[in-house]
N, C-alpha and C. Protein backbone atom coordinates (compact mmCIF):
# COMPACT_ATOMS: atom_id res chain seq x y z
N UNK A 1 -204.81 31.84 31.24
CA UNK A 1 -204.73 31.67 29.79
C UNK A 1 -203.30 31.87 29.28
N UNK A 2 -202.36 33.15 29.79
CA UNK A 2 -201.16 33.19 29.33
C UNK A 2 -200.37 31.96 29.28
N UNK A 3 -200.46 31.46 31.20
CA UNK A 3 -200.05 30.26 31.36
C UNK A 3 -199.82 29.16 30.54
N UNK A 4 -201.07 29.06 30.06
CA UNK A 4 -201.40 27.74 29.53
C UNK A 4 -200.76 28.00 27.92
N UNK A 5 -200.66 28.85 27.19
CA UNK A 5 -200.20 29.58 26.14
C UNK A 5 -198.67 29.10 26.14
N UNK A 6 -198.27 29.98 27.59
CA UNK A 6 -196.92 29.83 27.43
C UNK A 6 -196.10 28.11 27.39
N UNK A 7 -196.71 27.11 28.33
CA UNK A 7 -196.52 25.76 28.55
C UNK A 7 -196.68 24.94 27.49
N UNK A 8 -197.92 25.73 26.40
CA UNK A 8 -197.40 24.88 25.32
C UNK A 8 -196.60 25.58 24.54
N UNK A 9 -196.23 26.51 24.18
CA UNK A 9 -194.85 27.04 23.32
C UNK A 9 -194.12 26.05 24.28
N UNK A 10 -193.81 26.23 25.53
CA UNK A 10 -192.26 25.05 25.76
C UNK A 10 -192.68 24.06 25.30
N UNK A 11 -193.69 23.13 25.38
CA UNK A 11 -194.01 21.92 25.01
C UNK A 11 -193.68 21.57 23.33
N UNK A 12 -194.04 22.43 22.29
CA UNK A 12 -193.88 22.54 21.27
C UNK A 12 -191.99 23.03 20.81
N UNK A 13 -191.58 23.76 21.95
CA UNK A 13 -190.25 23.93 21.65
C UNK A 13 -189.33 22.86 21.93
N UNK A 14 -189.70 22.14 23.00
CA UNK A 14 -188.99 20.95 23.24
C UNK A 14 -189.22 19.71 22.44
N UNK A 15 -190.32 19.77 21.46
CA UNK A 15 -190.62 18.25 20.67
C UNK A 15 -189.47 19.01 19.53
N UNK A 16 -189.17 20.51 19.54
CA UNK A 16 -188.30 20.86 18.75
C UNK A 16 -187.18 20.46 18.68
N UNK A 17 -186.53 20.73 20.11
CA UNK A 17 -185.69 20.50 20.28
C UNK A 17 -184.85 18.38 20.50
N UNK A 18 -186.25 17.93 20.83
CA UNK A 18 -185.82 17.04 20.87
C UNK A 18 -185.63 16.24 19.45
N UNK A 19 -186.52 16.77 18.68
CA UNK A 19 -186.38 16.76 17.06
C UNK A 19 -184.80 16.91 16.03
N UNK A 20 -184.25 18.33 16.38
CA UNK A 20 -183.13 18.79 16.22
C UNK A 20 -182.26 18.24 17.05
N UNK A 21 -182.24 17.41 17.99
CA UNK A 21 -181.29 16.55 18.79
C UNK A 21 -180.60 15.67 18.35
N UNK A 22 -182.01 14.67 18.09
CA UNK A 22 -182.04 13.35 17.29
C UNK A 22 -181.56 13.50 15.69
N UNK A 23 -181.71 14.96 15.09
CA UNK A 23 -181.00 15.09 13.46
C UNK A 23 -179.68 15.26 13.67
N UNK A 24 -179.50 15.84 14.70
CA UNK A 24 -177.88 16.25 14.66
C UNK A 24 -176.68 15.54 15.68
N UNK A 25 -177.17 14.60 16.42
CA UNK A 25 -176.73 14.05 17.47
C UNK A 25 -176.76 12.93 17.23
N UNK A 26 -177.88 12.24 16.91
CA UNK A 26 -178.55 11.07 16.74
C UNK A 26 -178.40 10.41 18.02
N UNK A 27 -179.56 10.93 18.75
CA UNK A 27 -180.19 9.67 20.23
C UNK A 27 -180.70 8.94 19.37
N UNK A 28 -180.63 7.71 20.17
CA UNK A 28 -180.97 6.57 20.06
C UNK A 28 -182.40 5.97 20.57
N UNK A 29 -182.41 5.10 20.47
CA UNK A 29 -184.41 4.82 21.37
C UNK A 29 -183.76 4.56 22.93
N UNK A 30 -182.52 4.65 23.07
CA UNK A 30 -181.86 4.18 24.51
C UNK A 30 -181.94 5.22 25.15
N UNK A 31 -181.15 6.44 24.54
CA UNK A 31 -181.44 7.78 24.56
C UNK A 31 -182.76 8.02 25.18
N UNK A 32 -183.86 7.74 24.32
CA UNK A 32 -184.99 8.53 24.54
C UNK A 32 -185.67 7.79 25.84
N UNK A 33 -185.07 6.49 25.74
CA UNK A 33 -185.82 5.60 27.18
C UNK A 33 -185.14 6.46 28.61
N UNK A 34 -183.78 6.62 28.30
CA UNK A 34 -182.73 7.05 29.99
C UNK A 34 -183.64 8.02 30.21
N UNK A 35 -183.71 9.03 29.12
CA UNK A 35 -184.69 10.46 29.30
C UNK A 35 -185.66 10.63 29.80
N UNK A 36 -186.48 9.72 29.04
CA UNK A 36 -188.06 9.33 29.85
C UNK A 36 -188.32 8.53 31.08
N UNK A 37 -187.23 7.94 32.01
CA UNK A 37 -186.72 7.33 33.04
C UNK A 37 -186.54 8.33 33.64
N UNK A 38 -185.70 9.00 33.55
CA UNK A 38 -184.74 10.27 33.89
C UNK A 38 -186.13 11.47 34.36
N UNK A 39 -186.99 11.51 33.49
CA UNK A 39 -188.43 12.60 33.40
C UNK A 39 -189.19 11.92 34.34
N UNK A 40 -189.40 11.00 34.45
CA UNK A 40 -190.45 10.08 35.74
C UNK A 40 -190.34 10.21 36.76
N UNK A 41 -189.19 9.74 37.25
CA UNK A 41 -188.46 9.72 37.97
C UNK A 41 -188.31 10.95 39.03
N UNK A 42 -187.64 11.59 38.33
CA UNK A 42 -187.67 13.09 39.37
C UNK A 42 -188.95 13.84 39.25
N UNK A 43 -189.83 13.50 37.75
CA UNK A 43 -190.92 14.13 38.23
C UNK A 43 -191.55 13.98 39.22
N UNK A 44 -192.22 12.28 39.76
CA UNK A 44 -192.31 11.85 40.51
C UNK A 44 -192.18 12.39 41.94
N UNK A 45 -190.63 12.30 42.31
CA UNK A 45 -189.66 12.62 43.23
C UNK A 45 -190.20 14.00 43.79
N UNK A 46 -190.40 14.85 42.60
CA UNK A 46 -190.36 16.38 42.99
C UNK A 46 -191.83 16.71 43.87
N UNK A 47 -192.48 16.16 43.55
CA UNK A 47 -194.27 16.27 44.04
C UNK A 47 -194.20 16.20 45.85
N UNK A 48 -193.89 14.86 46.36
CA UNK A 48 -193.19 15.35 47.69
C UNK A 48 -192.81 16.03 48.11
N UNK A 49 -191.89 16.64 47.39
CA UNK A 49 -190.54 17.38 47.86
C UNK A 49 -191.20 18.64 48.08
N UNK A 50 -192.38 19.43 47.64
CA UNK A 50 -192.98 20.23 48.11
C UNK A 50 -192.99 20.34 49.16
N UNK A 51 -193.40 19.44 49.97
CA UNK A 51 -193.85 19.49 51.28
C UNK A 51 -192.41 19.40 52.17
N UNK A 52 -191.54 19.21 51.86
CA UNK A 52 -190.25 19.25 52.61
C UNK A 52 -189.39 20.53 52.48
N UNK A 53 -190.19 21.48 51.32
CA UNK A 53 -189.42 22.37 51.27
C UNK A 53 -190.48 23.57 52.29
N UNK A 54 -191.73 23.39 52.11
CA UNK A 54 -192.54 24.19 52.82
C UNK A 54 -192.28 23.95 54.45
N UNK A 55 -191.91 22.52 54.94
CA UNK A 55 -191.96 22.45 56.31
C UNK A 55 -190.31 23.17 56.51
N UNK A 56 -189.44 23.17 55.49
CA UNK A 56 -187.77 24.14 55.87
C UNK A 56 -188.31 25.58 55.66
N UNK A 57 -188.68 25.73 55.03
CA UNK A 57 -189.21 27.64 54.65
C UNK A 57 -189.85 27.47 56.04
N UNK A 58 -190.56 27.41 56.40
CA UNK A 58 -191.48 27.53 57.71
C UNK A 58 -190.72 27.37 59.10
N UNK A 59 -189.43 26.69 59.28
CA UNK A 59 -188.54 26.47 59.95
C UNK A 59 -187.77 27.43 59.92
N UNK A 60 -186.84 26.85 59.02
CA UNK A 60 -185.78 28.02 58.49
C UNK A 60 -185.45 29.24 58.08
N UNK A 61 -186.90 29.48 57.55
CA UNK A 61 -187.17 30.57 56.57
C UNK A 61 -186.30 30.40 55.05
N UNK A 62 -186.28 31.67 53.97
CA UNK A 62 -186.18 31.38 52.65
C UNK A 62 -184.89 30.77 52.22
N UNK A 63 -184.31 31.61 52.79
CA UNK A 63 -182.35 31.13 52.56
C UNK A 63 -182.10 29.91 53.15
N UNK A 64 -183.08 29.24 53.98
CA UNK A 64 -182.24 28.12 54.20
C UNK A 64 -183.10 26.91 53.38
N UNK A 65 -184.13 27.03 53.22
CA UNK A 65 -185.18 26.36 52.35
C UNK A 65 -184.45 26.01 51.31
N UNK A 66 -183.75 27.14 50.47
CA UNK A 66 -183.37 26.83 49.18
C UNK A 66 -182.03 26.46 49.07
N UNK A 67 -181.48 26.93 50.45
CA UNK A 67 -179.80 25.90 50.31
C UNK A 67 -180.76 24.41 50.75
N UNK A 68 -181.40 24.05 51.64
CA UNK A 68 -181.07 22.53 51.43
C UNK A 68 -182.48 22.08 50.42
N UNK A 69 -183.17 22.43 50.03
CA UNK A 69 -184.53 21.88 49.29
C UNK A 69 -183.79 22.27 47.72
N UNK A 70 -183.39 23.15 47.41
CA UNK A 70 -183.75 23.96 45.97
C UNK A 70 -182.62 22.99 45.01
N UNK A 71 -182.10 22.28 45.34
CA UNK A 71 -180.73 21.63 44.10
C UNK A 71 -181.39 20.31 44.08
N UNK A 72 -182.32 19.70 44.73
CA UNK A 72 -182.95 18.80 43.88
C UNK A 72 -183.99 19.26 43.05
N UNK A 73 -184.54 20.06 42.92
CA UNK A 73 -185.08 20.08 41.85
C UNK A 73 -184.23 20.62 40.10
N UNK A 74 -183.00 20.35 40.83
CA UNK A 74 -182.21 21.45 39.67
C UNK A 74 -181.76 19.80 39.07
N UNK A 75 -181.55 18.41 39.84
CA UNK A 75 -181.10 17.60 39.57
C UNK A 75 -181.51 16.64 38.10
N UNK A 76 -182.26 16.33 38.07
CA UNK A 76 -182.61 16.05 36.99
C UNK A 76 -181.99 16.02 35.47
N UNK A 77 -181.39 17.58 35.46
CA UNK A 77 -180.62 18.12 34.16
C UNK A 77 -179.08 17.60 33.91
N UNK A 78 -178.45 17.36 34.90
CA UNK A 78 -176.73 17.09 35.60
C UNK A 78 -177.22 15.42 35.16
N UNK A 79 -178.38 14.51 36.40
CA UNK A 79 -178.85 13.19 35.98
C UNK A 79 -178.69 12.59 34.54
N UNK A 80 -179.85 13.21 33.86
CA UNK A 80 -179.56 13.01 32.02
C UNK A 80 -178.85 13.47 31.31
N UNK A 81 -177.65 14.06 31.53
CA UNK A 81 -176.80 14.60 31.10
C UNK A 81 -175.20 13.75 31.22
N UNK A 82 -175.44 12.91 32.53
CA UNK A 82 -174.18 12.39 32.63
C UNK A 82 -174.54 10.45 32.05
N UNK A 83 -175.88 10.39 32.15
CA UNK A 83 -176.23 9.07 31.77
C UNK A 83 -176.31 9.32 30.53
N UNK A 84 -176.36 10.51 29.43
CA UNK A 84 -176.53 10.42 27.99
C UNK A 84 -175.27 10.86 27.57
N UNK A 85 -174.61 12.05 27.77
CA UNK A 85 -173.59 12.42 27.21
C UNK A 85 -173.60 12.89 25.91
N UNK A 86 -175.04 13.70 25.80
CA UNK A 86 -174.83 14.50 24.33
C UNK A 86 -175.73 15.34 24.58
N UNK A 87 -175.24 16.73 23.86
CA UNK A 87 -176.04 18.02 23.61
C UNK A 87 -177.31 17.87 23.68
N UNK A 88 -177.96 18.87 24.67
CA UNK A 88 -179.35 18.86 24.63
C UNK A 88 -180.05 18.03 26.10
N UNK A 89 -179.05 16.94 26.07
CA UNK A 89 -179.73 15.79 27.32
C UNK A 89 -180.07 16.54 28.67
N UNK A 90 -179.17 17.17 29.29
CA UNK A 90 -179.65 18.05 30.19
C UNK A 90 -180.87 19.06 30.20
N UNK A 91 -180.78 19.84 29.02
CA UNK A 91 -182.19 20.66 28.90
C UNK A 91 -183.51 19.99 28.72
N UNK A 92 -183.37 18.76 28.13
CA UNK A 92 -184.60 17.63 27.55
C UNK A 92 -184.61 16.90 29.07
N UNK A 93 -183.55 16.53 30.16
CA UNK A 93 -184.24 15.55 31.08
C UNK A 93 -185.19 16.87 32.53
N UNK A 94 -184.43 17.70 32.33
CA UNK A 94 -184.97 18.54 33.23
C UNK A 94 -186.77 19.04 32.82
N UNK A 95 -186.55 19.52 31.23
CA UNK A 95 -188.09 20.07 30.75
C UNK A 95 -188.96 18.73 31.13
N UNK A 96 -188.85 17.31 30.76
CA UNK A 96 -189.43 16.83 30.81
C UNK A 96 -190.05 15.92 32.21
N UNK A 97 -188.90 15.93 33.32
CA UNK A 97 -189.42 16.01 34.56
C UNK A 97 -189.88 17.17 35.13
N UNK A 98 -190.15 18.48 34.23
CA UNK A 98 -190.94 19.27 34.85
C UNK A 98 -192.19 19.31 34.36
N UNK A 99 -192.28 18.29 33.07
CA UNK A 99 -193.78 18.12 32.29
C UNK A 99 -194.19 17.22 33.22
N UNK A 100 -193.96 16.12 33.57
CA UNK A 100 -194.16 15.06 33.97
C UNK A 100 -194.76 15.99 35.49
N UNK A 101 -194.03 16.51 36.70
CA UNK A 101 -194.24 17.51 37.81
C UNK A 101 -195.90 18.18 37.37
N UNK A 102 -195.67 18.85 36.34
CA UNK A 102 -196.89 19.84 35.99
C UNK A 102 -198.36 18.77 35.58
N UNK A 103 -197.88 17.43 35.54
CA UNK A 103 -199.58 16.85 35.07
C UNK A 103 -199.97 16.19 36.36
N UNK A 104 -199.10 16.15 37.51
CA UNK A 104 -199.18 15.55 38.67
C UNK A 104 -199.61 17.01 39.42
N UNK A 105 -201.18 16.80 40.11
CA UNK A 105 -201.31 18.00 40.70
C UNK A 105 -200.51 18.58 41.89
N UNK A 106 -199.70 19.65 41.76
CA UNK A 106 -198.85 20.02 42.70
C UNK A 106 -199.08 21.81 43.07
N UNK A 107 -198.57 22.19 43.65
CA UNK A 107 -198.76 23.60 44.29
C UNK A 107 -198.41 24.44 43.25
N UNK A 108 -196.86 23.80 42.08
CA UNK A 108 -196.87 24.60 41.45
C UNK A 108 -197.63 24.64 40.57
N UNK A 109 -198.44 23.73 40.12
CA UNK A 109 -199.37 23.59 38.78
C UNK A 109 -198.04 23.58 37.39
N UNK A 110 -198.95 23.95 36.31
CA UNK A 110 -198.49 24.57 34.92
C UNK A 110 -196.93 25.52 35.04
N UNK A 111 -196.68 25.83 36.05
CA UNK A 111 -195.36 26.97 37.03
C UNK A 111 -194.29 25.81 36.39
N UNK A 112 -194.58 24.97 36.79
CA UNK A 112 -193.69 24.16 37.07
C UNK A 112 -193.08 23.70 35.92
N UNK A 113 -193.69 23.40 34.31
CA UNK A 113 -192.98 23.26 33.25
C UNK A 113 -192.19 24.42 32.98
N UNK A 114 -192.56 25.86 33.21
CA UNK A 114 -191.84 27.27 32.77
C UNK A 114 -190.19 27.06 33.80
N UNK A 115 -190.70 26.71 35.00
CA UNK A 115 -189.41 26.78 35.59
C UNK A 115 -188.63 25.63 34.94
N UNK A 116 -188.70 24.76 34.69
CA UNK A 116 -187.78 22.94 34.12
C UNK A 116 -187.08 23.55 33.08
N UNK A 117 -188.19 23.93 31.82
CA UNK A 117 -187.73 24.88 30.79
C UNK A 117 -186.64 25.44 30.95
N UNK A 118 -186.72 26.52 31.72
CA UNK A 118 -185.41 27.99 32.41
C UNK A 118 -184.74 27.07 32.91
N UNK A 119 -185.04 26.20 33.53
CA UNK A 119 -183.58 25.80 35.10
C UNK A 119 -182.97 24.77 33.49
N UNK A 120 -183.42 24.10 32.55
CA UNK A 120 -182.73 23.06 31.68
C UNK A 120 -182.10 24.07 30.98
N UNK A 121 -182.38 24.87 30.47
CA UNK A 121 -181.50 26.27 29.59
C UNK A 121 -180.34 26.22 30.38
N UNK A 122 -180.25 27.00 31.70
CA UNK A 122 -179.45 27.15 32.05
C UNK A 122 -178.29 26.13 32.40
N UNK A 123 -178.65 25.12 32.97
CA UNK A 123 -178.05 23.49 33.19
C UNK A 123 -177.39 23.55 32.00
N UNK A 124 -178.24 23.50 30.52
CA UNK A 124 -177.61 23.30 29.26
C UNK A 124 -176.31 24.20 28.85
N UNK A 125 -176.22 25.11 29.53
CA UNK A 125 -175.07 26.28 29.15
C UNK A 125 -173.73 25.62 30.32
N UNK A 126 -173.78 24.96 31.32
CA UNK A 126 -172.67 24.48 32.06
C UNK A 126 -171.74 23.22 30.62
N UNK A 127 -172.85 22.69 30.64
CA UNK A 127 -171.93 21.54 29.35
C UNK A 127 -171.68 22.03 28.02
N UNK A 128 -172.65 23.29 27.59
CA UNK A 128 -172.19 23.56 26.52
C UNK A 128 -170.78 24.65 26.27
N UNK A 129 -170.59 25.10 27.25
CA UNK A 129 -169.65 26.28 27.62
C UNK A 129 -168.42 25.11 27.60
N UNK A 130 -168.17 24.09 27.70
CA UNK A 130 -167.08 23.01 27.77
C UNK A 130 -167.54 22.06 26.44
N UNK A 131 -168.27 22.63 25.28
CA UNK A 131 -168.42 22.19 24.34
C UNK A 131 -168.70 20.83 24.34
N UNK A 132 -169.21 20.45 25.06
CA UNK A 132 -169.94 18.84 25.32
C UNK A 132 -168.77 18.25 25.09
N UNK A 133 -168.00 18.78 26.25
CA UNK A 133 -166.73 17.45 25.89
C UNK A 133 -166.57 17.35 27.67
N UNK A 134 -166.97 17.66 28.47
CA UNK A 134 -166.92 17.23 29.92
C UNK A 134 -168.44 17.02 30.62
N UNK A 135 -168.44 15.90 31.12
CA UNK A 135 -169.78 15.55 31.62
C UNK A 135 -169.47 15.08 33.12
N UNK A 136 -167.78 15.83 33.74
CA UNK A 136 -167.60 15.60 35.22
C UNK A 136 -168.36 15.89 36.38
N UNK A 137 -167.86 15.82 37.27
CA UNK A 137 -168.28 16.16 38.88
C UNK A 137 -168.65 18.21 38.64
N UNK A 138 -167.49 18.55 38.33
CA UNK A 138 -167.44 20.22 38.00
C UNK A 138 -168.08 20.83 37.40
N UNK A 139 -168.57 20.14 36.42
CA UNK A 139 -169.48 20.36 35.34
C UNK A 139 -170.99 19.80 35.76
N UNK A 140 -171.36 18.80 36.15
CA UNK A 140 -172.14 18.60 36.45
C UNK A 140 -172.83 19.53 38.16
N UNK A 141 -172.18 19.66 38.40
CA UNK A 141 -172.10 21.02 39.82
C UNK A 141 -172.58 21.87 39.58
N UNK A 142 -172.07 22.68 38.72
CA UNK A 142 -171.64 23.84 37.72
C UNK A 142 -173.83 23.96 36.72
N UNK A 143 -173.66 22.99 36.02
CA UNK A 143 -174.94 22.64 35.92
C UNK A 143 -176.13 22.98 36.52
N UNK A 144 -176.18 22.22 37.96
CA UNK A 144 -177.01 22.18 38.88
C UNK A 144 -176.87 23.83 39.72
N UNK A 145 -175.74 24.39 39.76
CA UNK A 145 -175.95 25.62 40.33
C UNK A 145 -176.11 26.78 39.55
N UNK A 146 -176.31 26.41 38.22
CA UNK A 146 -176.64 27.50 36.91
C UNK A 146 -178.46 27.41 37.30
N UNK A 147 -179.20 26.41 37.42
CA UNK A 147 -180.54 26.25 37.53
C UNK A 147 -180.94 27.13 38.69
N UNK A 148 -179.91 27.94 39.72
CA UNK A 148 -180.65 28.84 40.54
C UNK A 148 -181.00 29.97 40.26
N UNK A 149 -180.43 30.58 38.77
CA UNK A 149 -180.78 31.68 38.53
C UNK A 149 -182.23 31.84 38.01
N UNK A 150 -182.25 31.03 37.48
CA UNK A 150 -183.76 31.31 36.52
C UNK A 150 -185.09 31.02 38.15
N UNK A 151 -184.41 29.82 38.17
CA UNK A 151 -185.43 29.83 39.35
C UNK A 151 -185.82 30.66 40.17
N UNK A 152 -184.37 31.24 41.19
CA UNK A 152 -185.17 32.85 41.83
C UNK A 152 -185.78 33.84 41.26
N UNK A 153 -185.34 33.95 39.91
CA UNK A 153 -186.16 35.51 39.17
C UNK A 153 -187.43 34.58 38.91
N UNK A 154 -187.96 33.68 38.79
CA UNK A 154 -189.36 33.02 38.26
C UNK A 154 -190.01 33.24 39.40
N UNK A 155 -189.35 33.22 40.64
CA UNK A 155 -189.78 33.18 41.98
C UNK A 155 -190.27 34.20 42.08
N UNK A 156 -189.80 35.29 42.23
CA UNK A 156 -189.69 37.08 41.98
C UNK A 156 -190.50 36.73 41.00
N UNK A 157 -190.70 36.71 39.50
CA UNK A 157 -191.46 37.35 38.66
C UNK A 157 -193.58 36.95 38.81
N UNK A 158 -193.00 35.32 39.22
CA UNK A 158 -194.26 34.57 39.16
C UNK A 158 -195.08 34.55 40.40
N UNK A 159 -194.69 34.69 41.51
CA UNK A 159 -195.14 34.39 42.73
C UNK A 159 -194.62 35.64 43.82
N UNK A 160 -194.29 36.84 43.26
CA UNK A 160 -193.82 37.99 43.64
C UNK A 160 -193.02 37.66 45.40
N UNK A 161 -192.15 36.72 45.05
CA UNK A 161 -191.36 36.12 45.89
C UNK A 161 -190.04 37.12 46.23
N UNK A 162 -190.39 38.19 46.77
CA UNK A 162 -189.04 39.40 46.34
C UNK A 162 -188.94 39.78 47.94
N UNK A 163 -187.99 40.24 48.17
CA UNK A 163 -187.19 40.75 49.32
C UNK A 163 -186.29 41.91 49.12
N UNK A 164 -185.52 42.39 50.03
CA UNK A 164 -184.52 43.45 49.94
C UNK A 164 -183.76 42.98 49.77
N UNK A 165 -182.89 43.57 48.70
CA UNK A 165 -181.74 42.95 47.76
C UNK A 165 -180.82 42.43 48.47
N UNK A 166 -180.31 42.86 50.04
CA UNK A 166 -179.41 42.08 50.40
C UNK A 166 -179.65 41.01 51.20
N UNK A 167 -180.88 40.85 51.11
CA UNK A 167 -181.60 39.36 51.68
C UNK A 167 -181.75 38.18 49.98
N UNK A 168 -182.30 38.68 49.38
CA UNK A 168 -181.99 38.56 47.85
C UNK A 168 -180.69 38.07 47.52
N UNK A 169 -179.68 38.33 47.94
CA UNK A 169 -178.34 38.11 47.51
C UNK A 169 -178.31 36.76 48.54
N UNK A 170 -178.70 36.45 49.56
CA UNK A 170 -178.51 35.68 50.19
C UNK A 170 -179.38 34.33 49.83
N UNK A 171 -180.56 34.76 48.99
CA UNK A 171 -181.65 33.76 48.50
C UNK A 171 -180.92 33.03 47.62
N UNK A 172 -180.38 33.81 46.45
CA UNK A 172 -179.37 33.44 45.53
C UNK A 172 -177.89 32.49 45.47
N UNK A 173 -177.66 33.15 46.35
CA UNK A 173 -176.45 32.16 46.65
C UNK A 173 -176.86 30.99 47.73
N UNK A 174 -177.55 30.74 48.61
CA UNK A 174 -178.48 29.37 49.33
C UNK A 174 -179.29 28.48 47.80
N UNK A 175 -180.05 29.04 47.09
CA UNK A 175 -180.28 27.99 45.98
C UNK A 175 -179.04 27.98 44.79
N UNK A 176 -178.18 28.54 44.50
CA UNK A 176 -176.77 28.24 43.75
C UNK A 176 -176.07 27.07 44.60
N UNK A 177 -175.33 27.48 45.81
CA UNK A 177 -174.98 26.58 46.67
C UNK A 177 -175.80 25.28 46.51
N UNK A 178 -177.06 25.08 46.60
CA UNK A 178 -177.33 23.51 46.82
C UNK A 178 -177.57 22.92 45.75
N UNK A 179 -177.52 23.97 44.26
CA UNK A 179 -177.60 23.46 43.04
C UNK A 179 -176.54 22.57 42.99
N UNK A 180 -175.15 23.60 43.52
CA UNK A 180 -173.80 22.77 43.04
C UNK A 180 -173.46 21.67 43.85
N UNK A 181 -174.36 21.39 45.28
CA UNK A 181 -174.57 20.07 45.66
C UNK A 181 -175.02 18.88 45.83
N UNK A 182 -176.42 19.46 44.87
CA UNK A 182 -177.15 18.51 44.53
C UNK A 182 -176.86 17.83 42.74
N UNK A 183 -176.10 18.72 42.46
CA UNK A 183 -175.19 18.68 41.00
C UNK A 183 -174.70 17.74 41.14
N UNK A 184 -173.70 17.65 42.42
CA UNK A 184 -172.54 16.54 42.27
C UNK A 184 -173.09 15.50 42.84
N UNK A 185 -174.14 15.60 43.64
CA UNK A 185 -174.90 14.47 43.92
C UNK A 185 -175.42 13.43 43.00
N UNK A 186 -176.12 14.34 42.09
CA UNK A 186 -176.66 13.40 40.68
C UNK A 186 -175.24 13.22 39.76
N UNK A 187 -174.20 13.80 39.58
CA UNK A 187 -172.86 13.49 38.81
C UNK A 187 -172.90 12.13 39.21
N UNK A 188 -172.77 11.79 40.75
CA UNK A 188 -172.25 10.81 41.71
C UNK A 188 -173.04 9.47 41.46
N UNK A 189 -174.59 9.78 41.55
CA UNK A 189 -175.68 8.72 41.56
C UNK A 189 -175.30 7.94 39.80
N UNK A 190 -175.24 9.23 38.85
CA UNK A 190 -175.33 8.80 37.81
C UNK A 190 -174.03 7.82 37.01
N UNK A 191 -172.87 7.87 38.08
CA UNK A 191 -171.59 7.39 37.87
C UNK A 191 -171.66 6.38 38.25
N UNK A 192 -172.76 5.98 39.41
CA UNK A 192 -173.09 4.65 39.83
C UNK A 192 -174.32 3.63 38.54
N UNK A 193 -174.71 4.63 38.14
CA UNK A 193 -175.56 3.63 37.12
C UNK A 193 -175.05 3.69 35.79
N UNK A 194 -174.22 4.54 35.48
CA UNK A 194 -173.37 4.52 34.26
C UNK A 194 -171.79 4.70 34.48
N UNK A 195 -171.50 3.70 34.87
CA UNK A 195 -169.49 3.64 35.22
C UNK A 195 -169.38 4.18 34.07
């Protein structure tokens, strides 16, 4: 019940936000199409990707799972962010490929909008900290490796995913690390569909 409570406050905060976007930014219906492309898309994408991250955890174990699995799911936010180029696009393409993730039955269920939510917050603070005036490779990196924080403590808080802190420190920096490579990955992809 909390769950479901909490998924729609984001749901309701993001028609907010995408509300207050469009007054103060003014997206366009082009805007709202890249976005909803942008939300499909990796939602889509991400449902698989379960299973590729469970067969590396099971291999690898945690630290290596989340250096090579954990920065695509951070991708998404860096994606709509470098194909839109205005405030907000990052936090709106990430929430909404994690809405899109959460109606597609997956392991994480309903988990999965709370984390998009957190990992797009954070994404959103790489471009806004450069005052939406850089939408580079660095920034878009930067982006994608901001989305590891929220994610490990959701990990830890939601799924009591916890270890000894100096294994912890190592969880942290393996999903930061592949944020900021799967960052420049989507910088890269998105430079190809928007020269």
């Amino acid at each position: 019940m909390l769950l479901e409570l909490v998924s729609l406050l984001i749901v309701v905060l993001t028609a907010l936000a995408l509300y207050f976007a469009a007054r103060k930014t003014r997206y366009t219906a082009i805007d709202y199409t890249v976005l909803g492309l942008v939300g499909v898309v990796f939602g889509v994408v991400f449902v698989p990707w379960w299973t590729a991250y469970y067969v590396v955890k099971a291999v690898g174990g945690p630290v290596v799972a989340r250096l090579l699995t954990y920065g695509l799911w951070f991708m998404a936010a860096p994606m709509a962010a470098v194909l839109i180029r205005k405030p907000l696009s990052a936090f709106l393409g990430e929430t909404i490929a994690a809405l899109i993730e959460s109606l597609i039955p997956t392991a994480g269920g309903l988990t999965n909008l709370v984390y998009g939510f957190a990992q797009g917050l954070a994404s959103e603070v790489a471009y806004a900290a450069g005052a939406y005036r850089s939408y580079g490779i660095v920034t878009s990196s930067l982006a994608g490796g901001l989305a590891a924080f929220p994610a490990v403590a959701l990990d830890a808080v939601l799924f009591g995913d916890i270890y000894p802190w100096h294994y912890m420190v190592w969880i942290v920096l393996g999903a930061f690390v592949s944020g900021l490579i799967y960052g420049a990955i989507a910088y890269l992809v998105g430079r190809v569909v928007r020269p």
